[in-house]
Protein backbone atom coordinates (compact mmCIF):
# COMPACT_ATOMS: atom_id res chain seq x y z
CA UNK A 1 0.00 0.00 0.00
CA UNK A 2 3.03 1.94 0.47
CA UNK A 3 2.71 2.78 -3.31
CA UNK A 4 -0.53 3.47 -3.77
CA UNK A 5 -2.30 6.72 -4.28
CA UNK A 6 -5.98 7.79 -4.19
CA UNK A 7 -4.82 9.24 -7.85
CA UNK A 8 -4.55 5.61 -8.69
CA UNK A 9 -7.28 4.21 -6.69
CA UNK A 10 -9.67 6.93 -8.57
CA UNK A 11 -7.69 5.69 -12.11
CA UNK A 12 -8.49 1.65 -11.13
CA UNK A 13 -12.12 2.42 -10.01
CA UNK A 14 -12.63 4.40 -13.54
CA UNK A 15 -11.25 1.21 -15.71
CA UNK A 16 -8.43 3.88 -16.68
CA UNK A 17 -5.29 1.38 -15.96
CA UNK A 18 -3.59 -0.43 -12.33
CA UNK A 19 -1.45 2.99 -11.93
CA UNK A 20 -0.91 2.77 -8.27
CA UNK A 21 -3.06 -0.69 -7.32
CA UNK A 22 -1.15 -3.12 -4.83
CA UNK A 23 -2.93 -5.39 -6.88
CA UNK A 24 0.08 -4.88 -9.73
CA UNK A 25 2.79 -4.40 -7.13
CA UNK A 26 5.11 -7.77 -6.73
CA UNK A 27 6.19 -9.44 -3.64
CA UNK A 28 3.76 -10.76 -1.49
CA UNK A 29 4.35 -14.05 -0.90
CA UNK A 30 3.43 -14.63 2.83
CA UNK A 31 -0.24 -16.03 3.65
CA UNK A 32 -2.43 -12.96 3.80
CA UNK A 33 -5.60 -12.12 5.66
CA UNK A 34 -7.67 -9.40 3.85
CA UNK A 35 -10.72 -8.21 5.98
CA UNK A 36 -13.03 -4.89 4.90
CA UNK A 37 -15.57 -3.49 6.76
CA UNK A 38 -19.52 -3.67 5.61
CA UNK A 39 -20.01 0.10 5.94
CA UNK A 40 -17.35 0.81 3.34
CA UNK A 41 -18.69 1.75 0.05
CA UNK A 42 -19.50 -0.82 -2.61
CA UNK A 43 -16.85 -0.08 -4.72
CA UNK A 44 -14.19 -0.84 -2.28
CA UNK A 45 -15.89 -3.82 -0.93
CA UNK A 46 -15.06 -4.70 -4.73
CA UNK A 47 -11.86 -3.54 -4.89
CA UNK A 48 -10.56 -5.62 -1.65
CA UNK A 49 -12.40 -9.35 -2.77
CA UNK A 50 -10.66 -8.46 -6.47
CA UNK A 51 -7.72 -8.23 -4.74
CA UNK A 52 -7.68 -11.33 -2.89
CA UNK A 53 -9.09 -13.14 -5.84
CA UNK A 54 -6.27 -11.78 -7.41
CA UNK A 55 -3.17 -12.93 -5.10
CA UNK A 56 -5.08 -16.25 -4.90
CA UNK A 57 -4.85 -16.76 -8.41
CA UNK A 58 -1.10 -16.13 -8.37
CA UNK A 59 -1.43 -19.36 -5.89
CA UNK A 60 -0.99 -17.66 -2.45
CA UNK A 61 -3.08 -18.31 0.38
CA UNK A 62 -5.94 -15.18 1.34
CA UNK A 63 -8.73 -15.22 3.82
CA UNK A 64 -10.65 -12.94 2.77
CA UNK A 65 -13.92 -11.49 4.17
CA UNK A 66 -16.00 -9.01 5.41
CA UNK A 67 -16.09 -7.72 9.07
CA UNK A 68 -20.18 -6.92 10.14
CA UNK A 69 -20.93 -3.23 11.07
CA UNK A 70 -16.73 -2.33 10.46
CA UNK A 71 -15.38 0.91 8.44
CA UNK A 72 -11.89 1.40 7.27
CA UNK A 73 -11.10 3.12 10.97
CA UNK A 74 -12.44 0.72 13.54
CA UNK A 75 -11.66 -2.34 11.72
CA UNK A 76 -7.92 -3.06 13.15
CA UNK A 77 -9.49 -2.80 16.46
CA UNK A 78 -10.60 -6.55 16.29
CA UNK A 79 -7.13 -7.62 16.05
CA UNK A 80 -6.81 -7.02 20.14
CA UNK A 81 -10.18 -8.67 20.28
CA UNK A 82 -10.26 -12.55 21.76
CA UNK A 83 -13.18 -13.94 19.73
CA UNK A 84 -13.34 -11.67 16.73
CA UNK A 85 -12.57 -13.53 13.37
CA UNK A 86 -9.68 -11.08 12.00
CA UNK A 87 -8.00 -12.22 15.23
CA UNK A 88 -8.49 -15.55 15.01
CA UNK A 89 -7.60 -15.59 11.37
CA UNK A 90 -4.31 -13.07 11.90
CA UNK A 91 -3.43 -15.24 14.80
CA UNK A 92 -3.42 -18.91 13.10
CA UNK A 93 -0.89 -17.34 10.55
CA UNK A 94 2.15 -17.97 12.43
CA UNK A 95 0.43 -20.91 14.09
CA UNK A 96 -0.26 -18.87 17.35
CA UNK A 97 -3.24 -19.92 19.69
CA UNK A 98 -6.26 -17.31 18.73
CA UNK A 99 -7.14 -17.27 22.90
């Protein structure tokens, strides 16, 4: 994400070209976890499941899915949470006991 740019994002979103998409950008090769929340707008909802559909294509592993009654800004927070899913899901990663 480091690259990207909301001139980009706006380019991707108008079919204009991947100028700026982490979707284009090489190197991940690490299981992922890709959560959005379901406040976010449509089109990003769209943008983040292409994305994952994306990496898993290129034959990496992505749990992807969408976190109930999230935004972009409070949607981290269930990493500290015991019992929510991205914390389960970012937990068994490494292997690490999601309690």
């Amino acid at each position: 994400m480091r690259q990207c740019g909301l001139g980009g994002l706006r380019q991707d979103l108008a079919g204009e070209g991947p100028v700026g998409s982490p979707m284009f950008l090489p190197g991940a090769r690490c299981p992922l976890v890709i959560a959005w929340g379901s406040t976010r707008r449509t089109s990003a909802k769209r943008q983040s499941a292409a994305f994952a559909a994306h990496l898993r294509d290129g034959g990496r592993r992505v749990t992807a899915f969408e976190q109930a009654g999230r935004n972009h800004f409070d949607s981290p927070m269930e990493l500290a949470e015991r019992g929510a899913r991205l914390h389960a899901e970012t937990c068994a990663l490494p292997g690490l006991p999601a309690s």
